[in-house]
C-alpha atoms as a PDB file:
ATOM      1  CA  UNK A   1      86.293  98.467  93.035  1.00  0.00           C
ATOM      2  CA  UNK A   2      86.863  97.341  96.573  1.00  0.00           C
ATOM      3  CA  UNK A   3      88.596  94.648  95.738  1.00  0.00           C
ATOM      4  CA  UNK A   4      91.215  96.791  93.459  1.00  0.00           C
ATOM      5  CA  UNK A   5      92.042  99.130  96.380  1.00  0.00           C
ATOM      6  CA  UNK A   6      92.382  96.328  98.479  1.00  0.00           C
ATOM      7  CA  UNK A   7      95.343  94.773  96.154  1.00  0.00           C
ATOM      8  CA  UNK A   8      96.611  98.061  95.696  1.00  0.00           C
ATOM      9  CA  UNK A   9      97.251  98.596  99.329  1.00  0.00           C
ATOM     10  CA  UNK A  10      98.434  95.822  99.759  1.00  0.00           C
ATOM     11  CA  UNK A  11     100.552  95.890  96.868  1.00  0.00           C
ATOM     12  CA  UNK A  12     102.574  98.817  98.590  1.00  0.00           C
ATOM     13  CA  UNK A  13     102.260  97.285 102.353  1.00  0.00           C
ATOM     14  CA  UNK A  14     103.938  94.078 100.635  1.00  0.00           C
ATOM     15  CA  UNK A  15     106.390  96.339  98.698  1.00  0.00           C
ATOM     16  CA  UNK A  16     107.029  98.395 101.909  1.00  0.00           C
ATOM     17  CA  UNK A  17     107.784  95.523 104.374  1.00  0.00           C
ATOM     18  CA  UNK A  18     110.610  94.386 101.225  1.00  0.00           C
ATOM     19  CA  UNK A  19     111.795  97.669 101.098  1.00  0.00           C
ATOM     20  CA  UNK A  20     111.903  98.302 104.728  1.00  0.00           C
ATOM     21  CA  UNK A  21     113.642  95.095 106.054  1.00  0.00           C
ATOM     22  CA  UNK A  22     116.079  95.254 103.182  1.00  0.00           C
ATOM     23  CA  UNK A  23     117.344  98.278 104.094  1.00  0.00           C
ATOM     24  CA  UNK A  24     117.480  97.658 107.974  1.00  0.00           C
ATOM     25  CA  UNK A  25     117.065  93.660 108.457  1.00  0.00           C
ATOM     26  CA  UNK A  26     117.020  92.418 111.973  1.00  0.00           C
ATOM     27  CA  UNK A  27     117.745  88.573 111.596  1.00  0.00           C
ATOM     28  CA  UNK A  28     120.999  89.417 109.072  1.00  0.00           C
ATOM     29  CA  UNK A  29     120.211  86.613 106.754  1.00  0.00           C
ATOM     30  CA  UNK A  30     122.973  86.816 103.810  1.00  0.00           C
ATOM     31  CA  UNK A  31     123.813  85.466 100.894  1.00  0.00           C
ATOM     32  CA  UNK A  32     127.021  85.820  98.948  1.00  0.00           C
ATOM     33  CA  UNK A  33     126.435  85.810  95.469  1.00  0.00           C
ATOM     34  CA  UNK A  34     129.915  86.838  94.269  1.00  0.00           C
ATOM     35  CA  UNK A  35     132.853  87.094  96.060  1.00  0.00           C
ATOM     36  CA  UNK A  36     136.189  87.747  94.224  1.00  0.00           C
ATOM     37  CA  UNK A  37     139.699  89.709  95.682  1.00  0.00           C
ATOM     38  CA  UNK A  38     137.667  93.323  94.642  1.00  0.00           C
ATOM     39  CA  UNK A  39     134.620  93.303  95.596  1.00  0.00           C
ATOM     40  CA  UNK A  40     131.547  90.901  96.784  1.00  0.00           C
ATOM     41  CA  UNK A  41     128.109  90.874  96.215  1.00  0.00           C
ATOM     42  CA  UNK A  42     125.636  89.902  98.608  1.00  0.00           C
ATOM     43  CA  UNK A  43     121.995  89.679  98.645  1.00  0.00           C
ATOM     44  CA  UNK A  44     119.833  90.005 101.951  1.00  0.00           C
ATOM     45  CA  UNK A  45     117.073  87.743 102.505  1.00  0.00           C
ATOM     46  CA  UNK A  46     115.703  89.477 105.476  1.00  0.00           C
ATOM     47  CA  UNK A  47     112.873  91.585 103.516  1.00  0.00           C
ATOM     48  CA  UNK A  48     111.586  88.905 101.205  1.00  0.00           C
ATOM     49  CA  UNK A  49     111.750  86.440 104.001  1.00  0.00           C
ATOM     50  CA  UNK A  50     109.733  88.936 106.427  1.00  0.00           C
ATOM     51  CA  UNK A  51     107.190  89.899 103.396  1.00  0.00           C
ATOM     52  CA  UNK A  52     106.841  85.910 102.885  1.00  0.00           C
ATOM     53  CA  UNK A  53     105.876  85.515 106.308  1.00  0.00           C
ATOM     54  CA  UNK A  54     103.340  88.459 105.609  1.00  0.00           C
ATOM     55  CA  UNK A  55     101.408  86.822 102.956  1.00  0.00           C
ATOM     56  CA  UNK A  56     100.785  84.093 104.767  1.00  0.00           C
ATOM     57  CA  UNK A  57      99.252  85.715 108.207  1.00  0.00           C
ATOM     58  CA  UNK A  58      96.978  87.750 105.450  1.00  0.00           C
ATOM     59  CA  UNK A  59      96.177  84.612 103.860  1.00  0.00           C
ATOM     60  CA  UNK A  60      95.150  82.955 106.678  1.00  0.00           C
ATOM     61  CA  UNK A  61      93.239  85.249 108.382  1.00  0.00           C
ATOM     62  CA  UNK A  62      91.344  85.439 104.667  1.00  0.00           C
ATOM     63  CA  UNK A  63      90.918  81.804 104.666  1.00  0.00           C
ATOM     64  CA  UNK A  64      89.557  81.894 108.872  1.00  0.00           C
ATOM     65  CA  UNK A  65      87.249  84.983 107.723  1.00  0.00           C
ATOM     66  CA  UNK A  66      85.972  82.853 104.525  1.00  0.00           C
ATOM     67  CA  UNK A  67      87.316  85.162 102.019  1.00  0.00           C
ATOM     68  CA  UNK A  68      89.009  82.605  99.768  1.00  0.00           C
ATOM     69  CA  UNK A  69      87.982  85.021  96.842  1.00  0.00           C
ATOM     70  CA  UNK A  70      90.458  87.580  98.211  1.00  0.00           C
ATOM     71  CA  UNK A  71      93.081  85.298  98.264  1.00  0.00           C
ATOM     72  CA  UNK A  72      93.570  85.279  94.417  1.00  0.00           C
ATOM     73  CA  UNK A  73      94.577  89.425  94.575  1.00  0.00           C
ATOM     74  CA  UNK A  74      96.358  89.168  97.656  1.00  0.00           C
ATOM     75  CA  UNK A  75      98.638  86.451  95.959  1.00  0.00           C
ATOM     76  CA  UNK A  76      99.153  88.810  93.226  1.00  0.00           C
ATOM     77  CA  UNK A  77     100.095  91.739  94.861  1.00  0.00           C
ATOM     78  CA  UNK A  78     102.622  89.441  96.634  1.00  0.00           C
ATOM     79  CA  UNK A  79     104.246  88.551  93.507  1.00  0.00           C
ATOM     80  CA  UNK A  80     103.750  91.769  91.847  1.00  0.00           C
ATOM     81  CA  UNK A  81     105.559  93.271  95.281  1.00  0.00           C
ATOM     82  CA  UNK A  82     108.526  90.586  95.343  1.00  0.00           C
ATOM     83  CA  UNK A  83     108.815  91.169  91.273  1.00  0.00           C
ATOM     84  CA  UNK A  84     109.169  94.833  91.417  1.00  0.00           C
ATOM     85  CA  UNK A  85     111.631  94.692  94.842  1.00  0.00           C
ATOM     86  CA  UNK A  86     113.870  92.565  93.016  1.00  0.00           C
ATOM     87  CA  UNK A  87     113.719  94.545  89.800  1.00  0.00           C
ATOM     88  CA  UNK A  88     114.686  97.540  92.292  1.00  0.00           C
ATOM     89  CA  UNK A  89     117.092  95.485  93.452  1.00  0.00           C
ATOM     90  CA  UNK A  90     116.408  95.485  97.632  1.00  0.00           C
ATOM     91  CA  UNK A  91     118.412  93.451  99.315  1.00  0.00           C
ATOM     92  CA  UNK A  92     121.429  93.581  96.990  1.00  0.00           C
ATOM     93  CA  UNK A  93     124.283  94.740  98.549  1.00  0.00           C
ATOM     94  CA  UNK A  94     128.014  95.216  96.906  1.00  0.00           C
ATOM     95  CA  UNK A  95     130.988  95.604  99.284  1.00  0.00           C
ATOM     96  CA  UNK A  96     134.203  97.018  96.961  1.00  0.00           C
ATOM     97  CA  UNK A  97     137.682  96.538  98.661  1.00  0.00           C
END
């Protein structure tokens, strides 16, 4: 049971960060996906980049604290998180002209 919260909560912290640095990134890492005389679409990298970076503090702080069983859920509320972001479609960004 423990372990289900804990990849639950994680799950939304992971799905959070994407959300959240999406929406307001700091480092402004772009990258154009289509660009015609209309309209461009671009896609931020900022909140999976930022979420990326989250995973791996967690998993290594799990692996310093011994918990390599943890590491299993915490990878798969990172994909889970990144999966559903990009289904949501964070990040995506279309400029019309």
């Amino acid at each position: 049971m423990k372990k289900l919260l804990s990849t639950v909560l994680q799950f939304v912290m992971f799905l959070l960060v994407y959300a959240i640095f999406s929406l307001f990134p700091p480092f402004h890492v772009e990258r154009v996906l289509i660009a015609t005389p209309t309209y461009s679409r671009i896609f931020i990298l900022d909140g999976i980049l930022i979420t990326l970076a989250l995973y791996i503090v967690i998993v290594i702080i799990e692996t310093l604290v011994k918990r390599l069983c943890q590491v299993t859920w915490t990878t798969i509320a990172f994909v889970l998180a990144v999966i559903l972001g990009y289904v949501m479609k964070f990040g995506f960004i279309t400029h019309e002209f």
